[in-house]
Each structure stands twice: as C-alpha cells, then as structure tokens.
PDB file of N, CA and C in Angstrom:
ATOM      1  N   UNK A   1      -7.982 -77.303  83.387  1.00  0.00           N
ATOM      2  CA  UNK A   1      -7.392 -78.374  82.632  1.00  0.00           C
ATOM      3  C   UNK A   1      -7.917 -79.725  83.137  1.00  0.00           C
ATOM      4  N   UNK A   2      -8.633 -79.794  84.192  1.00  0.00           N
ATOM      5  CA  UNK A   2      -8.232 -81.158  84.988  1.00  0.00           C
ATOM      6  C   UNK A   2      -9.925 -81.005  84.869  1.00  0.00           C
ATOM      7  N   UNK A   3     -10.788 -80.432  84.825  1.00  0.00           N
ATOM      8  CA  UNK A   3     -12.099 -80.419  84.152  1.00  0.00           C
ATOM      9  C   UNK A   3     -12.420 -80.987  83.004  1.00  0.00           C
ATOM     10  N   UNK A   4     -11.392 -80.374  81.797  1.00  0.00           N
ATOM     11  CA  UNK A   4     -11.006 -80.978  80.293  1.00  0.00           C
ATOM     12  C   UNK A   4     -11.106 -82.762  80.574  1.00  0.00           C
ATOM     13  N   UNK A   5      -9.987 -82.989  81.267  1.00  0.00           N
ATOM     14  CA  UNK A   5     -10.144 -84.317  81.314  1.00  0.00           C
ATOM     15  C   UNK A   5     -10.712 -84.723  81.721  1.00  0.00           C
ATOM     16  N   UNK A   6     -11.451 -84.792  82.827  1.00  0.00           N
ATOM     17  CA  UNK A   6     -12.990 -85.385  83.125  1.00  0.00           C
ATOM     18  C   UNK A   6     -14.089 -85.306  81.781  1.00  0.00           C
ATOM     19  N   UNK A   7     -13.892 -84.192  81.176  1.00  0.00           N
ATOM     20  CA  UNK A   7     -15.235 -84.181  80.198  1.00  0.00           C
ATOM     21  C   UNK A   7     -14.939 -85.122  78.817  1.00  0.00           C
ATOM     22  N   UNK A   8     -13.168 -84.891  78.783  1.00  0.00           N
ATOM     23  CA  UNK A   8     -12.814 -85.665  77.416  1.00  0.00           C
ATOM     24  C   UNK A   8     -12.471 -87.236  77.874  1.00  0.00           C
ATOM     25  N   UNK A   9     -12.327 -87.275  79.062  1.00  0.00           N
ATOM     26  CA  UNK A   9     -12.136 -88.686  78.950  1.00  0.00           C
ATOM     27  C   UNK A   9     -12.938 -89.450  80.331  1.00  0.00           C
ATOM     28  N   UNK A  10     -14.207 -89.440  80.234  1.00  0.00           N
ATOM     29  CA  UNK A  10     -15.176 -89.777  81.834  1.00  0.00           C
ATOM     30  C   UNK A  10     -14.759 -90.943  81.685  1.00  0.00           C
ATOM     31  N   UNK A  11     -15.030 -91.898  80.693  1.00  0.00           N
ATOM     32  CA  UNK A  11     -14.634 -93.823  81.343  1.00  0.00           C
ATOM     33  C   UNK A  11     -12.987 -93.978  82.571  1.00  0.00           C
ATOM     34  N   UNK A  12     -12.365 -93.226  81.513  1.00  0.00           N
ATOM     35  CA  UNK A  12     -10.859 -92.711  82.296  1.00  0.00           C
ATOM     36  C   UNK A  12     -10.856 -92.302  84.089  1.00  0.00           C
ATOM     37  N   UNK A  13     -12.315 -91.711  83.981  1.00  0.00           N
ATOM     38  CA  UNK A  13     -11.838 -90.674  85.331  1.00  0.00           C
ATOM     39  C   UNK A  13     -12.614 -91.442  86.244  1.00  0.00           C
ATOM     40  N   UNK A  14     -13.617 -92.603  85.972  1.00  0.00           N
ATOM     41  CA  UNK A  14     -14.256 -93.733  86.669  1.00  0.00           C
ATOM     42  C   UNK A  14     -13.250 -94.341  87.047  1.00  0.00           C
ATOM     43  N   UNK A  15     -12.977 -94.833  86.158  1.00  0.00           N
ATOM     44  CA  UNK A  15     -12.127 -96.259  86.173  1.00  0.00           C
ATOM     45  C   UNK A  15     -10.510 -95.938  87.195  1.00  0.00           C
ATOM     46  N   UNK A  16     -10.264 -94.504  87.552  1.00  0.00           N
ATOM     47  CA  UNK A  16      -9.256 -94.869  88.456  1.00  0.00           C
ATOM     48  C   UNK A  16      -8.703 -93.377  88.384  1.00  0.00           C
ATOM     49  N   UNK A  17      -8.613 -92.632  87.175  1.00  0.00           N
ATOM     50  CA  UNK A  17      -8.217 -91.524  86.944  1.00  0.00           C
ATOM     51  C   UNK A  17      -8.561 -90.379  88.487  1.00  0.00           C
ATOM     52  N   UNK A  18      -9.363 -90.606  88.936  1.00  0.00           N
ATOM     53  CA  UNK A  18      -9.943 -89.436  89.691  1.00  0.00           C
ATOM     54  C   UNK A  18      -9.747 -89.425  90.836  1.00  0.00           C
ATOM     55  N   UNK A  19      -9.042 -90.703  91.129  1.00  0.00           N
ATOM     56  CA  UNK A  19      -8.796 -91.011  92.654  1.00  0.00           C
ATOM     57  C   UNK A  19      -6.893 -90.709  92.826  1.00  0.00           C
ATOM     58  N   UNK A  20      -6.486 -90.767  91.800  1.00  0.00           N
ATOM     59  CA  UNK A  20      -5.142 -90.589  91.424  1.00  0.00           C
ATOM     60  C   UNK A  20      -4.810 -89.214  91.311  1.00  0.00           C
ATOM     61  N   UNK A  21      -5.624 -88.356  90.468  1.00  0.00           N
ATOM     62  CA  UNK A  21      -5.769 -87.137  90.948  1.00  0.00           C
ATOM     63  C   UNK A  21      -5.893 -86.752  92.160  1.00  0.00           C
ATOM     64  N   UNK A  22      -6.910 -86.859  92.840  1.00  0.00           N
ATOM     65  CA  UNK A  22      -7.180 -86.699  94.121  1.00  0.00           C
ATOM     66  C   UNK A  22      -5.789 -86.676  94.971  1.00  0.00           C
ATOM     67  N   UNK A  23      -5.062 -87.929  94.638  1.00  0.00           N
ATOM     68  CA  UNK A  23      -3.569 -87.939  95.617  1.00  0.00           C
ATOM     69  C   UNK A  23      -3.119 -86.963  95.648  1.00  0.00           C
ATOM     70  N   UNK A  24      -2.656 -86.641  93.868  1.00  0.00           N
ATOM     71  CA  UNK A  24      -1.537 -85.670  93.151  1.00  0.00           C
ATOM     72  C   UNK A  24      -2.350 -83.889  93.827  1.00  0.00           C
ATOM     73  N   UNK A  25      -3.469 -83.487  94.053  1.00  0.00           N
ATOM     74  CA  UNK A  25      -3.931 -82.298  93.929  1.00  0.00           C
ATOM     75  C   UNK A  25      -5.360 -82.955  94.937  1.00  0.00           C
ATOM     76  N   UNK A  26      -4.673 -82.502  96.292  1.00  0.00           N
ATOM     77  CA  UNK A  26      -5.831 -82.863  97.357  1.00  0.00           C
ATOM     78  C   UNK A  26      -6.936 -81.838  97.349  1.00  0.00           C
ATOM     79  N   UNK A  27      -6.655 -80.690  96.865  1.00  0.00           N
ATOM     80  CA  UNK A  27      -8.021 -79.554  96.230  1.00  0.00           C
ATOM     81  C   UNK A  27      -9.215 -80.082  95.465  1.00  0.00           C
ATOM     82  N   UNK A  28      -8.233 -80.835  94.958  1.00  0.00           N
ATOM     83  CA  UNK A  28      -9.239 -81.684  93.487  1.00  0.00           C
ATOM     84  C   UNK A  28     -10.533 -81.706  93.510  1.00  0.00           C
ATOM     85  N   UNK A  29     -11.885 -81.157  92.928  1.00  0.00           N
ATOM     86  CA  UNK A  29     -13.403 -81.480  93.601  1.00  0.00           C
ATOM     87  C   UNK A  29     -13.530 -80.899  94.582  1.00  0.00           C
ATOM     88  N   UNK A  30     -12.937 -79.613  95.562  1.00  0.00           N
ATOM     89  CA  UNK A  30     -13.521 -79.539  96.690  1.00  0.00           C
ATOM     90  C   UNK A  30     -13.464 -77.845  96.326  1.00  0.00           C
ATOM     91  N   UNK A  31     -13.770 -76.951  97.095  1.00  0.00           N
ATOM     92  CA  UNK A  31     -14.210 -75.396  96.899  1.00  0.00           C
ATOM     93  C   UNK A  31     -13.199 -75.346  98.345  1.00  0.00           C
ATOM     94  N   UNK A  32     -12.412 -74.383  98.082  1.00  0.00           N
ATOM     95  CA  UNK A  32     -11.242 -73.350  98.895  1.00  0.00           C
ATOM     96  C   UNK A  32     -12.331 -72.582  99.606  1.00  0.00           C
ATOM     97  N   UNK A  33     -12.457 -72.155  99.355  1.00  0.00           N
ATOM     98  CA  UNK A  33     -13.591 -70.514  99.821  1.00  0.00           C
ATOM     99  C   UNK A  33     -14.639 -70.931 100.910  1.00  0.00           C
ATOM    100  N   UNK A  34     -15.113 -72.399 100.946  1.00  0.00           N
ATOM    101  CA  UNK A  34     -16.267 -72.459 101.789  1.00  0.00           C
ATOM    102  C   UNK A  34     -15.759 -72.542 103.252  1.00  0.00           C
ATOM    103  N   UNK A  35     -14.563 -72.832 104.089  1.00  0.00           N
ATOM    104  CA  UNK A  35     -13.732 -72.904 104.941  1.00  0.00           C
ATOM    105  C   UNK A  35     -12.134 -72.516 105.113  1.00  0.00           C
ATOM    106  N   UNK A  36     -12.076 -71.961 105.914  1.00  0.00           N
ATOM    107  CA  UNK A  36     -10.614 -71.675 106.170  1.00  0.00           C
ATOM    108  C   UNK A  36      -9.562 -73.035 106.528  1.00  0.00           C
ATOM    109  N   UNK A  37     -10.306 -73.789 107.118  1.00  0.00           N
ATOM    110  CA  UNK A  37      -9.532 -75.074 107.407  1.00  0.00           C
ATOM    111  C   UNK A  37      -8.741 -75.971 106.000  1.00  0.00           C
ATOM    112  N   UNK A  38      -9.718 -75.793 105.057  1.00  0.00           N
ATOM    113  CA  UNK A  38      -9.438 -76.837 103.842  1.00  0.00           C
ATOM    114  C   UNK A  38      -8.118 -75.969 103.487  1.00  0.00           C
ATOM    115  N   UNK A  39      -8.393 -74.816 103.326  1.00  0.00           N
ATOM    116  CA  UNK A  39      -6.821 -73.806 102.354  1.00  0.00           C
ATOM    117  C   UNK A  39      -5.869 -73.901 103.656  1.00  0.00           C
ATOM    118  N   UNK A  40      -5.938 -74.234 104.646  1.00  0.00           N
ATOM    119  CA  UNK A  40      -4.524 -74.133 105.679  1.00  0.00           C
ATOM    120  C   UNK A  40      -4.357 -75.875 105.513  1.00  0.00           C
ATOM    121  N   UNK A  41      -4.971 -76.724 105.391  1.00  0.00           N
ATOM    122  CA  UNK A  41      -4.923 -77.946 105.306  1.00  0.00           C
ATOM    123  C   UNK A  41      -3.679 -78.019 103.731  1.00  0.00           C
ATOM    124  N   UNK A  42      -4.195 -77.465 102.924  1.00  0.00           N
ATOM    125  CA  UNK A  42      -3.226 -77.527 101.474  1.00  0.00           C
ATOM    126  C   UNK A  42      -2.095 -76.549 101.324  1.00  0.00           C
ATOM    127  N   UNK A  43      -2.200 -75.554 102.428  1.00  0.00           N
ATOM    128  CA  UNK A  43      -1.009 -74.647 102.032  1.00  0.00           C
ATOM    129  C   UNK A  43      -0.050 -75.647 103.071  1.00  0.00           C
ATOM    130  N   UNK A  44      -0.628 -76.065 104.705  1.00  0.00           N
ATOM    131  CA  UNK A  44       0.751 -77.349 105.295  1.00  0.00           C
ATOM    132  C   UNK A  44       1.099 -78.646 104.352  1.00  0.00           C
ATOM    133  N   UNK A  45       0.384 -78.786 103.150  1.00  0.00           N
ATOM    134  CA  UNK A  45       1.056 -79.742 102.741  1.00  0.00           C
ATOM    135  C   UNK A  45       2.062 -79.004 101.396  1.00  0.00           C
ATOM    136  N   UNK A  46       2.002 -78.192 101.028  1.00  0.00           N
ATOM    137  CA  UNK A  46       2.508 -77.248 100.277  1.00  0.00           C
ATOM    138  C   UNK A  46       3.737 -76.862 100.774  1.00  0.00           C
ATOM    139  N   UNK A  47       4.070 -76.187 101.628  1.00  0.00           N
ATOM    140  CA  UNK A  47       4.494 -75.963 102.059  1.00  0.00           C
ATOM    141  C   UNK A  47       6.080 -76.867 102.739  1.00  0.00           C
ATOM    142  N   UNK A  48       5.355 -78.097 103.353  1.00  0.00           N
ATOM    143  CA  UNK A  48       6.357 -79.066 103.855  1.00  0.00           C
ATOM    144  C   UNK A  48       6.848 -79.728 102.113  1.00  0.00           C
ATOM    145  N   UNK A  49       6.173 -80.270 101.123  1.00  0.00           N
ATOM    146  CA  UNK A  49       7.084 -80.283  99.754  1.00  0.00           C
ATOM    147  C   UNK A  49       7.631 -79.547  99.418  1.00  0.00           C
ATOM    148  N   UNK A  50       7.625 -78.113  99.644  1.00  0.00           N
ATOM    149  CA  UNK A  50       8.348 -77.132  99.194  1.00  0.00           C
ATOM    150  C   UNK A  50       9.284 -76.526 100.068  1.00  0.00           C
ATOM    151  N   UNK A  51       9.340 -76.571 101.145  1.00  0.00           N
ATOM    152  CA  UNK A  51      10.270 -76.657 102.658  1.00  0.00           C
ATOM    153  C   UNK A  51      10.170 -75.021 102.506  1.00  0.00           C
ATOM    154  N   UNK A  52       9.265 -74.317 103.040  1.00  0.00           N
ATOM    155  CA  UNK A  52       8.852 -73.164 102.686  1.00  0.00           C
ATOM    156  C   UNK A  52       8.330 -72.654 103.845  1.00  0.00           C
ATOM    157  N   UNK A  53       8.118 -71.909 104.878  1.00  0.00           N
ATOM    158  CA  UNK A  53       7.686 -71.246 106.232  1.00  0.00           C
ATOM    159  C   UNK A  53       5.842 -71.433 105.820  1.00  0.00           C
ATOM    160  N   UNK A  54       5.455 -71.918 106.512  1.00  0.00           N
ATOM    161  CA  UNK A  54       3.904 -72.009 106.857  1.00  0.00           C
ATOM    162  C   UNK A  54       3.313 -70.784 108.155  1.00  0.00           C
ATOM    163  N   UNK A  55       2.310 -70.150 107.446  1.00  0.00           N
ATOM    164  CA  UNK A  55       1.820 -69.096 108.461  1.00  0.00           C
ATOM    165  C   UNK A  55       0.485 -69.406 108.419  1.00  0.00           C
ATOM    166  N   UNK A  56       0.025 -69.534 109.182  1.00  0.00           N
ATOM    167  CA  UNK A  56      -1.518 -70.626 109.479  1.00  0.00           C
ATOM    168  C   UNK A  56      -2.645 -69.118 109.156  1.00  0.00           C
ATOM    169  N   UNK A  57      -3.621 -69.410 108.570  1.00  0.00           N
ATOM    170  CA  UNK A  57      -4.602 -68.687 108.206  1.00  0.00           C
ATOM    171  C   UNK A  57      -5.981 -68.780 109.304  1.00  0.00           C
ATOM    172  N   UNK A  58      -6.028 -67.498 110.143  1.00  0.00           N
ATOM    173  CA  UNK A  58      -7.205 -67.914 111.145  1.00  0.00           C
ATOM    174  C   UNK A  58      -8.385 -68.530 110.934  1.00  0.00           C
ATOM    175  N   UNK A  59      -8.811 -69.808 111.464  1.00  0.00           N
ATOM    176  CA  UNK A  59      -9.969 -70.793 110.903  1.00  0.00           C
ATOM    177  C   UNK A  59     -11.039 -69.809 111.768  1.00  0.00           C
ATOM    178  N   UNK A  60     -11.033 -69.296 112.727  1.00  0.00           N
ATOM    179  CA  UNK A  60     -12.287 -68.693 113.551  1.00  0.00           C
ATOM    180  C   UNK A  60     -12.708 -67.056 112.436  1.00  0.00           C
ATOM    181  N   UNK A  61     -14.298 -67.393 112.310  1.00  0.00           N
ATOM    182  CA  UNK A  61     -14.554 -66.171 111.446  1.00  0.00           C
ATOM    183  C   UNK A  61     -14.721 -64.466 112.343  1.00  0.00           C
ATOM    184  N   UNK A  62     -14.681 -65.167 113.329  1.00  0.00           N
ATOM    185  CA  UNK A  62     -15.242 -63.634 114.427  1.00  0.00           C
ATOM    186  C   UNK A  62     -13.760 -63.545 115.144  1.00  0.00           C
ATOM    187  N   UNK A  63     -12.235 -64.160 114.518  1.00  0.00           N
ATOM    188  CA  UNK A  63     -11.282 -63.349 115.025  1.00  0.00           C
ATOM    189  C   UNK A  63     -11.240 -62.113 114.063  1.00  0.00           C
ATOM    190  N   UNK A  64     -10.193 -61.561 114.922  1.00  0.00           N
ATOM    191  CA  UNK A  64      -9.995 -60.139 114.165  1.00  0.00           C
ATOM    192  C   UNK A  64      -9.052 -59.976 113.144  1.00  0.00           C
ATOM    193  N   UNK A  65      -9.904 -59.001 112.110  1.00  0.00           N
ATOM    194  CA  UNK A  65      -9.319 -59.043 110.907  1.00  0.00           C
ATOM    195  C   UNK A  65      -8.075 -58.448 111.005  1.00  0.00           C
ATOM    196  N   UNK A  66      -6.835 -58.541 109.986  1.00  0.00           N
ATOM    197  CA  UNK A  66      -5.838 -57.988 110.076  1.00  0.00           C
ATOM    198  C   UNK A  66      -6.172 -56.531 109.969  1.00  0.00           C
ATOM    199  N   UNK A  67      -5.086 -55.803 110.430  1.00  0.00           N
ATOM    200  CA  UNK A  67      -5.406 -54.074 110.050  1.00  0.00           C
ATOM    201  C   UNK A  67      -4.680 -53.824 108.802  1.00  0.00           C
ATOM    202  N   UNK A  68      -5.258 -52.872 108.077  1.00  0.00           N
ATOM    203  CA  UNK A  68      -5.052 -52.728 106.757  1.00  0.00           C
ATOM    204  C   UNK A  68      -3.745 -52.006 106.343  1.00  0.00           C
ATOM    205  N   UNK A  69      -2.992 -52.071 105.353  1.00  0.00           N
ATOM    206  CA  UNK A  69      -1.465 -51.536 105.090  1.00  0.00           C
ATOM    207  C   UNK A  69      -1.543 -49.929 105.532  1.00  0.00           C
ATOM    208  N   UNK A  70      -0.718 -49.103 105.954  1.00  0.00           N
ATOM    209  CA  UNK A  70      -0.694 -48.081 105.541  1.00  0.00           C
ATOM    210  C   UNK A  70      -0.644 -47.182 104.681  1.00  0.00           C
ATOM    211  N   UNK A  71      -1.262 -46.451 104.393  1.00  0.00           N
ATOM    212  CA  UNK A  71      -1.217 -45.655 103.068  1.00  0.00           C
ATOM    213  C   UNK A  71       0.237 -45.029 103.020  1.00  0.00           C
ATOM    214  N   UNK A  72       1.107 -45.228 102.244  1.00  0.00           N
ATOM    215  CA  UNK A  72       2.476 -44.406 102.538  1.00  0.00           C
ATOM    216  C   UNK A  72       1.949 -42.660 102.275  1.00  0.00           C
ATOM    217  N   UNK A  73       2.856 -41.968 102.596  1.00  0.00           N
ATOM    218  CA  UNK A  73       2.860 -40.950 102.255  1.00  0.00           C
ATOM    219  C   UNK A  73       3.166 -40.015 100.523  1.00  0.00           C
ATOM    220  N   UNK A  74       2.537 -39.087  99.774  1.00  0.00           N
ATOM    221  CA  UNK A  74       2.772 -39.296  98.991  1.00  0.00           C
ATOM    222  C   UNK A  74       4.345 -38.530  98.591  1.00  0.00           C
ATOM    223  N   UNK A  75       5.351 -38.548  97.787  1.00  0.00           N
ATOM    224  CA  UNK A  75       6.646 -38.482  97.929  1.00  0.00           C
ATOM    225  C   UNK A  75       6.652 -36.882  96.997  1.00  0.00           C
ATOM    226  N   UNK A  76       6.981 -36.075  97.722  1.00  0.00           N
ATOM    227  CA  UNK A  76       6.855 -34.830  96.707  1.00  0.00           C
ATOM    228  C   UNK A  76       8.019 -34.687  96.106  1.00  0.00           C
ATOM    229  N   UNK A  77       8.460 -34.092  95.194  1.00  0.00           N
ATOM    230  CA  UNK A  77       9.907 -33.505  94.302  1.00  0.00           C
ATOM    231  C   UNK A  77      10.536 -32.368  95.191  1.00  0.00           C
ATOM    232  N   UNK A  78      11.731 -32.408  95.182  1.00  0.00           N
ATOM    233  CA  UNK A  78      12.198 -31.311  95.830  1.00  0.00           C
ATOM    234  C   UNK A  78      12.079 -30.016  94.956  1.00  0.00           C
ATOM    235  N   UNK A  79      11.791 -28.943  95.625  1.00  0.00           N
ATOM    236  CA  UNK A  79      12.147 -27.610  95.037  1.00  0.00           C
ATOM    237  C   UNK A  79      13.075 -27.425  93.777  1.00  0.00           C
ATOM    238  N   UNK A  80      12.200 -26.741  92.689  1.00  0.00           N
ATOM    239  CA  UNK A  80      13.712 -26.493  91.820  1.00  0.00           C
ATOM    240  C   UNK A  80      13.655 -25.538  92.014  1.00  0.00           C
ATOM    241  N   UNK A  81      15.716 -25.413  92.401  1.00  0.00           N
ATOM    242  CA  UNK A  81      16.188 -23.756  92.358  1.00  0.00           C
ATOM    243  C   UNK A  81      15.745 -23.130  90.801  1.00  0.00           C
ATOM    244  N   UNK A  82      15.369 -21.786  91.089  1.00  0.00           N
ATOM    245  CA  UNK A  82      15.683 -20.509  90.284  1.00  0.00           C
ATOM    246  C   UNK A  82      17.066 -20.606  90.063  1.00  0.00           C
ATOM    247  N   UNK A  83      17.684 -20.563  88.714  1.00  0.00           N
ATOM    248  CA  UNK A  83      18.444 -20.263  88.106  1.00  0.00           C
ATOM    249  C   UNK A  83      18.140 -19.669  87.007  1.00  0.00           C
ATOM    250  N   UNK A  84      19.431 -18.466  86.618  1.00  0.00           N
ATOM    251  CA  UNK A  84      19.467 -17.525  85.998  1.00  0.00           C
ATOM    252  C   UNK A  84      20.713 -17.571  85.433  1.00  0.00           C
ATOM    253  N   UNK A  85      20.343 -17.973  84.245  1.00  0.00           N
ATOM    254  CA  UNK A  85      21.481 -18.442  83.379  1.00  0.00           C
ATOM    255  C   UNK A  85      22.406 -17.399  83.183  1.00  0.00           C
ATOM    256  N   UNK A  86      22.035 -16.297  82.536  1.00  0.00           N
ATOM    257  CA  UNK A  86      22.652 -14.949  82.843  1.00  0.00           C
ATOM    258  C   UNK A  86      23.511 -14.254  83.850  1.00  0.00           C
ATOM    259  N   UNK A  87      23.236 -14.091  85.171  1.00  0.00           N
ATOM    260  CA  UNK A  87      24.021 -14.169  86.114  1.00  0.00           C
ATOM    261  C   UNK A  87      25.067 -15.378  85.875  1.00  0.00           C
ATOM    262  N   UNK A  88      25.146 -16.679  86.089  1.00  0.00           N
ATOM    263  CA  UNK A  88      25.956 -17.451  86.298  1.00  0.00           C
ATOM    264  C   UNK A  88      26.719 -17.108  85.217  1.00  0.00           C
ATOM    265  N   UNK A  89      26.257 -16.645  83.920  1.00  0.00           N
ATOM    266  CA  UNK A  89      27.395 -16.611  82.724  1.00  0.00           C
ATOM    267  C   UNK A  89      28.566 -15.573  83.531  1.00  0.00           C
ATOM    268  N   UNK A  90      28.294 -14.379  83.929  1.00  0.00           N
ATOM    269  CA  UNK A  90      28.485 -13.395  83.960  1.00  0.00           C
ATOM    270  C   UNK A  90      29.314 -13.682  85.403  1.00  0.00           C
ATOM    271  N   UNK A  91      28.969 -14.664  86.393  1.00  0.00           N
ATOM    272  CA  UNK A  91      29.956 -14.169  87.393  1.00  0.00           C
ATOM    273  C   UNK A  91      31.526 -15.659  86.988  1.00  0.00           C
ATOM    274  N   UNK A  92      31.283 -15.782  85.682  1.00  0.00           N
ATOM    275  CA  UNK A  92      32.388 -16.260  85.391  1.00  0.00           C
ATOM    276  C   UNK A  92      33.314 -15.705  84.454  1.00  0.00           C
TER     277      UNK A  92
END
C-alpha cells in the first residue's frame, strides 16, 4: 500500500510524505531479512506500544540454532470391543 503511494503520489512523498512515514513505520524503505538487528530493533519498539513481553532474536549468525519441535506421537484409537449383538439380546 505504502508503495501505491509513492508511485501515485511522488511530488507528495518528496515534499515531506516520506519522512513522516518513516516516523509512523520505522521499517519503511529498509529490508528485515538482511540483519537480525533491524527486526529486534522494530519488534522493541513494537512491543513497548503494545506493552507486550519482548524476546530478543539472536543477532550472532554462528549462535546456535534453536532445536526443532518434537514430532508428537501419533494418537492411535482405542480397540473396538467385539460385540455380539445376539448374545447381549439373549442374556437379557
């Protein structure tokens, strides 16, 4: 969306638009993915507006990765009894 407006309105996004953005959405123009620092930088400010627990994302690439979920086990059905409709009629 915030692309849209740069393309539909560039005099707009010179003239002051883009720096105002920038405040509102400190991501604005920059790539998440190339550093770990920038996404822990926006989730502590996220976080403190939203009064929400912050868990810091390791900035070092050669710490160790988390270990992966466990596979649960898969949940089998219990046994169905044999029943014999016949008998039960019969011992009533």
């Amino acid at each position: 969306m915030l692309d849209l407006m740069a393309k539909a309105f560039p005099q707009q996004m010179k003239a002051g638009w883009e720096a105002r953005l920038r405040e509102i959405v400190p991501s604005y123009g920059r790539k998440l993915n190339d550093s770990a620092a920038l996404p822990n930088e926006i989730r502590t400010l996220t976080s403190q507006a939203l009064h929400l627990p912050y868990l810091e994302v390791p900035v070092d690439a050669n710490a160790a990765a988390p270990a992966p979920a466990a596979v649960p086990a898969p949940v089998t059905a219990p046994a169905k009894e044999k029943r014999n409709a016949n008998e039960e009629l019969q011992a009533l």
